[in-house]
Protein backbone atom coordinates (compact mmCIF):
# COMPACT_ATOMS: atom_id res chain seq x y z
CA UNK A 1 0.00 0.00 0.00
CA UNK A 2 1.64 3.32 -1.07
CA UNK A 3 1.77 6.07 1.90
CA UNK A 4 -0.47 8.16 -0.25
CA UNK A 5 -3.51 5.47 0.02
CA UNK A 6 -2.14 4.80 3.52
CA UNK A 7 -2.90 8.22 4.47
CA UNK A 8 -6.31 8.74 3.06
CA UNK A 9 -7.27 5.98 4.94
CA UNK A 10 -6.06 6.86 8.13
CA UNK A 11 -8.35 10.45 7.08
CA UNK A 12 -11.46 8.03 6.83
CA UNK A 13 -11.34 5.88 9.69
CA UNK A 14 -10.22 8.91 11.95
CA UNK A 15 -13.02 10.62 11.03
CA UNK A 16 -15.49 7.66 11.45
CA UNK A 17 -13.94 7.10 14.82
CA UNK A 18 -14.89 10.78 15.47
CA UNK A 19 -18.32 10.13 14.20
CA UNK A 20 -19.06 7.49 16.83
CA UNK A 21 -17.35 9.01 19.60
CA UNK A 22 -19.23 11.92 19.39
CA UNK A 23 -22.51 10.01 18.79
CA UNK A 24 -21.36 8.60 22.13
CA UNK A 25 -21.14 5.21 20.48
CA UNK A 26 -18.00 5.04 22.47
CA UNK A 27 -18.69 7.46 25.42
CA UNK A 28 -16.35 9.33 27.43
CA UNK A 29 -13.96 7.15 29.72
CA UNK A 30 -14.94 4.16 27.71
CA UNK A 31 -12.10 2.04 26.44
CA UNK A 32 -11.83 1.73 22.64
CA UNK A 33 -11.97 -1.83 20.72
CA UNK A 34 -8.64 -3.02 20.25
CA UNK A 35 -6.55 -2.39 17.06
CA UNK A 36 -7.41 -5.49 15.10
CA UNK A 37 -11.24 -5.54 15.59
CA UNK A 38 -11.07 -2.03 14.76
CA UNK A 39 -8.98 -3.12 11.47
CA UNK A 40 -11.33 -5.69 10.80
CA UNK A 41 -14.30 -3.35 11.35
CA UNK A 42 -13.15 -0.66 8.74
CA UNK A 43 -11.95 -3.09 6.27
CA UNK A 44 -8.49 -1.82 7.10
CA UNK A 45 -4.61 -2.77 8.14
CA UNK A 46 -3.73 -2.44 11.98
CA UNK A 47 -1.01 0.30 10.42
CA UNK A 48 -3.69 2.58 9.40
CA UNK A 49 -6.10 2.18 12.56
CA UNK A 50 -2.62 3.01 14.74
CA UNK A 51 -2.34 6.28 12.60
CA UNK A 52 -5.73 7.09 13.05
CA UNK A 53 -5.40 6.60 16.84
CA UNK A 54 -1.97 8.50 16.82
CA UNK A 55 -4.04 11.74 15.71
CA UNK A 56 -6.72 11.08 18.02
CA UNK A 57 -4.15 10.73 20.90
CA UNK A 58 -2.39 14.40 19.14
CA UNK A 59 -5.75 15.73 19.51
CA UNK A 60 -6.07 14.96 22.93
CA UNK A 61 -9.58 13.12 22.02
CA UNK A 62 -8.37 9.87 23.51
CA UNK A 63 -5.66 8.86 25.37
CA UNK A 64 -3.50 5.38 25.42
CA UNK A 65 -1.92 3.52 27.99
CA UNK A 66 0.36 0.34 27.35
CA UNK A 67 -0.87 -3.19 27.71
CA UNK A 68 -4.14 -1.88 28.45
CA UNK A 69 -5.71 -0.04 25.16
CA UNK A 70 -7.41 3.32 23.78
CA UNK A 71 -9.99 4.90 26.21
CA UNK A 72 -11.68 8.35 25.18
CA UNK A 73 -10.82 11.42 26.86
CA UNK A 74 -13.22 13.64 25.73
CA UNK A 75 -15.97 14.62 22.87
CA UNK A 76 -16.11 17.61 20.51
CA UNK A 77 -19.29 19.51 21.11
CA UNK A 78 -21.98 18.13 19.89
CA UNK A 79 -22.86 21.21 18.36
CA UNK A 80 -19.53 21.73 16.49
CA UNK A 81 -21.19 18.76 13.79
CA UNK A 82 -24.09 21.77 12.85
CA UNK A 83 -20.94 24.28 12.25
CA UNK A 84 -17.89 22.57 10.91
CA UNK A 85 -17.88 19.01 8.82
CA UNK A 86 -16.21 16.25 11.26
CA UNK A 87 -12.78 16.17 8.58
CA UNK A 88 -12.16 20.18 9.39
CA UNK A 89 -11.64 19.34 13.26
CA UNK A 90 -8.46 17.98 12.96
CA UNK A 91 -7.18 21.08 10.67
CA UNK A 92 -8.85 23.13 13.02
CA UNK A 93 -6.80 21.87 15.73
CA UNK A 94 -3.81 21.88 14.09
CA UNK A 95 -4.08 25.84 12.77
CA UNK A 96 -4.73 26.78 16.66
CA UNK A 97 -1.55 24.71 17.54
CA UNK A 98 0.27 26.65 15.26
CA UNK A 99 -1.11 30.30 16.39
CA UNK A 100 -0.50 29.29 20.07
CA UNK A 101 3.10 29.48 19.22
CA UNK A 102 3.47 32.30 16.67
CA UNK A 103 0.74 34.73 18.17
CA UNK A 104 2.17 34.03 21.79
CA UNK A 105 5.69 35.74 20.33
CA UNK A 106 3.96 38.50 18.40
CA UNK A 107 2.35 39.62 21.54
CA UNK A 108 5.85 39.84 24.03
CA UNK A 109 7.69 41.48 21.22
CA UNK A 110 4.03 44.11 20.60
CA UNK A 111 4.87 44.16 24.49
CA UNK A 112 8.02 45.68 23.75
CA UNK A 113 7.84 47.66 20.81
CA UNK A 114 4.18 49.05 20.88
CA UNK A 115 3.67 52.25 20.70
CA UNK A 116 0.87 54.87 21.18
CA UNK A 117 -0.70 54.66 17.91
CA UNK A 118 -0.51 50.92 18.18
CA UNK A 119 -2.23 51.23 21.10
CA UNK A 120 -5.16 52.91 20.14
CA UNK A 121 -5.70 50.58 16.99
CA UNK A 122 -5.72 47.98 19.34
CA UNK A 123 -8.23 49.12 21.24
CA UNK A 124 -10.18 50.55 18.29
CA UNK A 125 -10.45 46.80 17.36
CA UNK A 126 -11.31 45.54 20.82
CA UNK A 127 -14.05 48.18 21.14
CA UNK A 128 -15.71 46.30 17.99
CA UNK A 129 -15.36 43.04 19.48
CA UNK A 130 -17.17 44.29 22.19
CA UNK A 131 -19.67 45.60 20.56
CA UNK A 132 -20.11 42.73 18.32
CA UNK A 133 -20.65 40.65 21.42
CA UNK A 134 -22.97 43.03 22.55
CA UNK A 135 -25.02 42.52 19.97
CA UNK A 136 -24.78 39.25 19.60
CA UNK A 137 -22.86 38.86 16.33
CA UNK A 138 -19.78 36.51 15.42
CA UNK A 139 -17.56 39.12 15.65
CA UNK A 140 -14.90 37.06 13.06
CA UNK A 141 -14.00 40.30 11.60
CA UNK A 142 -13.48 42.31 14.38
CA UNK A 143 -11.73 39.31 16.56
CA UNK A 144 -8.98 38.87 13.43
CA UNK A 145 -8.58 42.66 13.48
CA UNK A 146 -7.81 43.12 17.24
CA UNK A 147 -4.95 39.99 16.71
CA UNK A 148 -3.88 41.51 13.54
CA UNK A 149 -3.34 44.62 15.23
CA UNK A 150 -1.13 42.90 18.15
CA UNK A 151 1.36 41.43 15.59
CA UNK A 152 2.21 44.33 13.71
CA UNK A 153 2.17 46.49 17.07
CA UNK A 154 5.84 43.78 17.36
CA UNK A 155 7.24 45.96 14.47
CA UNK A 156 8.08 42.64 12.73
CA UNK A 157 5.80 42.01 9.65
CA UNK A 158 6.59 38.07 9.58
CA UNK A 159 3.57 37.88 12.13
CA UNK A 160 1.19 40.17 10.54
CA UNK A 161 2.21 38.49 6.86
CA UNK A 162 1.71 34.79 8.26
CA UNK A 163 -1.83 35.77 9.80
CA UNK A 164 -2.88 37.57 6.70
CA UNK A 165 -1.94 34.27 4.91
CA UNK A 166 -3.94 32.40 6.98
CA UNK A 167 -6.61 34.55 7.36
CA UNK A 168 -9.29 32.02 5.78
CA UNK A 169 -8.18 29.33 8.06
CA UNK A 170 -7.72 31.71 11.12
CA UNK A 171 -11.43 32.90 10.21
CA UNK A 172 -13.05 29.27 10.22
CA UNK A 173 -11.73 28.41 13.57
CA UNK A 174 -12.49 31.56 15.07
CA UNK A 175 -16.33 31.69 13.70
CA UNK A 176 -16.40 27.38 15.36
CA UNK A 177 -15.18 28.34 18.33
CA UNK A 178 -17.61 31.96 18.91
CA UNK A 179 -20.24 29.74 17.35
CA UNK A 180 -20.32 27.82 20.18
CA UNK A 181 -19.87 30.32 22.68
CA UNK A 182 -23.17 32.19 21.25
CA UNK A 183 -25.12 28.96 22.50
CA UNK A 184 -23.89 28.37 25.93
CA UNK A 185 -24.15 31.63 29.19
CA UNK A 186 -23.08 35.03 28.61
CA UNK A 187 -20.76 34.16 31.57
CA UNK A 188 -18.47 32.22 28.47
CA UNK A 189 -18.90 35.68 26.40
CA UNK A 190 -17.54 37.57 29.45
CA UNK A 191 -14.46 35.25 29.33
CA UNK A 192 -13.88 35.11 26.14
CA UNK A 193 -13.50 39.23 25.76
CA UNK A 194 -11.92 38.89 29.30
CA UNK A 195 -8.67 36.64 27.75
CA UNK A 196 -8.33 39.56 25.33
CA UNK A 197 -8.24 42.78 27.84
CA UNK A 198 -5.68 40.06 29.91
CA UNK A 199 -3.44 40.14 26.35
CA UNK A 200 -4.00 44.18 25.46
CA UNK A 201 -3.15 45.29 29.39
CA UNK A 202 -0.18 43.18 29.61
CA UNK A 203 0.98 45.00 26.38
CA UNK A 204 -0.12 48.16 27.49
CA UNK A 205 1.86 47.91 30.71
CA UNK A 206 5.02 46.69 28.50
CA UNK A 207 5.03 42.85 30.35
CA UNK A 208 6.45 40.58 27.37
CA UNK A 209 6.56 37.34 29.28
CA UNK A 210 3.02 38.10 30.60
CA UNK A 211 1.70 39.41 27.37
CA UNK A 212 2.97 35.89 25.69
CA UNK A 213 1.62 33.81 28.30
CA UNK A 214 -2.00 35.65 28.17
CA UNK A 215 -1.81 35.18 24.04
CA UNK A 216 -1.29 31.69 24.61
CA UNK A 217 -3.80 30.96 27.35
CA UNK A 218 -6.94 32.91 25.15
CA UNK A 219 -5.88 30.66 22.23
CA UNK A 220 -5.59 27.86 23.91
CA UNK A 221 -9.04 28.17 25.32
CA UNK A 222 -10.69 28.71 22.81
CA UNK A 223 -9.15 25.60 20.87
CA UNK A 224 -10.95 23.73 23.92
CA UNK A 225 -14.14 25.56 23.67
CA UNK A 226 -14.82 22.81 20.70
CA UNK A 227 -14.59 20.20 23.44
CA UNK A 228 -16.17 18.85 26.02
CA UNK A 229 -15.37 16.71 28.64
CA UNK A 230 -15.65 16.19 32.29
CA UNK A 231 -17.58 19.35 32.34
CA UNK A 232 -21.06 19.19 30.28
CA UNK A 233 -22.99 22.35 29.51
């Protein structure tokens, strides 16, 4: 089997494994089948089932301990199926993984280097943020401009030219993730614009280490804000 085939069937049976452990077909804390039913199940070779599970386990959806098996950790939302198609989760993931690291660095060097006018753009943008939560719109727009903002406040334009680059990507996660905070208390909403005062007043008050640290805890949340797990809404 070429690793090209290999591959697309790892895609497939990770995303039917996804299908049934959100369908609770294999609930929270329950252990998986082992590899070779699993195999034999999807018509597949224990090599593809393990890379299935090895994204799974990268995803943080299940977890896997030796000599005893797969057990799931947690679910996605069930409402993330009504938003997002069950093969985007993964990418998902995998673009806030990637933004942890580069927008935590944008925001200790903005820390550094911002300056007045920077300043008030960034809190131009958070003012529509605000007032897109107010009035209970997405806000995708104004939640890309208030990071955009941060990364060229660093006076490096790697950042701001990697996040316009990725703006479509960037723009699905972000509209997922505030989809779902929409549907549950405005106590999430608070939070949510809470993690991005944390980011602008640590940049205001010239903290880089604090400034990164904040970056990296609002994206990091809101990657989990797809999930659930011990905690049901």
């Amino acid at each position: 089997m070429s690793e090209t085939k290999r591959f697309v069937l790892a895609d497939q049976v990770y995303e039917q494994l996804l299908a049934k452990i959100l369908n609770e077909e294999f609930p929270v804390n329950s252990r998986l089948p082992p590899e070779e039913v699993l195999a034999q199940g999807f018509g597949v070779s224990r090599p593809v089932v393990r890379a299935a599970l090895s994204r799974l386990r990268d995803d943080e959806i299940i977890k896997s301990q030796r000599g005893s098996g797969s057990y799931v950790l947690r679910r996605p939302d069930r409402q993330v199926i009504s938003f997002a198609p069950l093969e985007s989760i993964s990418d998902v993931q995998r673009c806030y993984e990637f933004r942890i690291d580069l927008e935590g660095a944008a925001a200790a060097w903005a820390a550094r280097r911002r300056d007045d006018d920077d300043l008030a753009e960034m809190d131009r943008a958070y003012k529509l943020l605000e007032d897109c939560y107010t009035q209970r719109e997405l806000g995708v727009d104004a939640d890309q401009m208030l990071h955009l903002a941060i990364a060229r406040a660093s006076k490096n334009p790697f950042f701001g030219s990697v996040l316009e680059s990725l703006s479509d990507q960037i723009a699905f996660g972000v509209k997922l993730s505030r989809s779902l905070t929409m549907l549950d208390t405005p106590s999430r909403q608070e939070l949510v614009l809470s993690e991005h005062r944390a980011v602008l007043e640590a940049i205001r008050l010239k903290q880089p280490e604090v400034a990164q640290a904040t970056m990296r805890h609002h994206i990091t949340a809101a990657k989990e804000r797809m999930f659930v797990g011990s905690q049901e809404r």
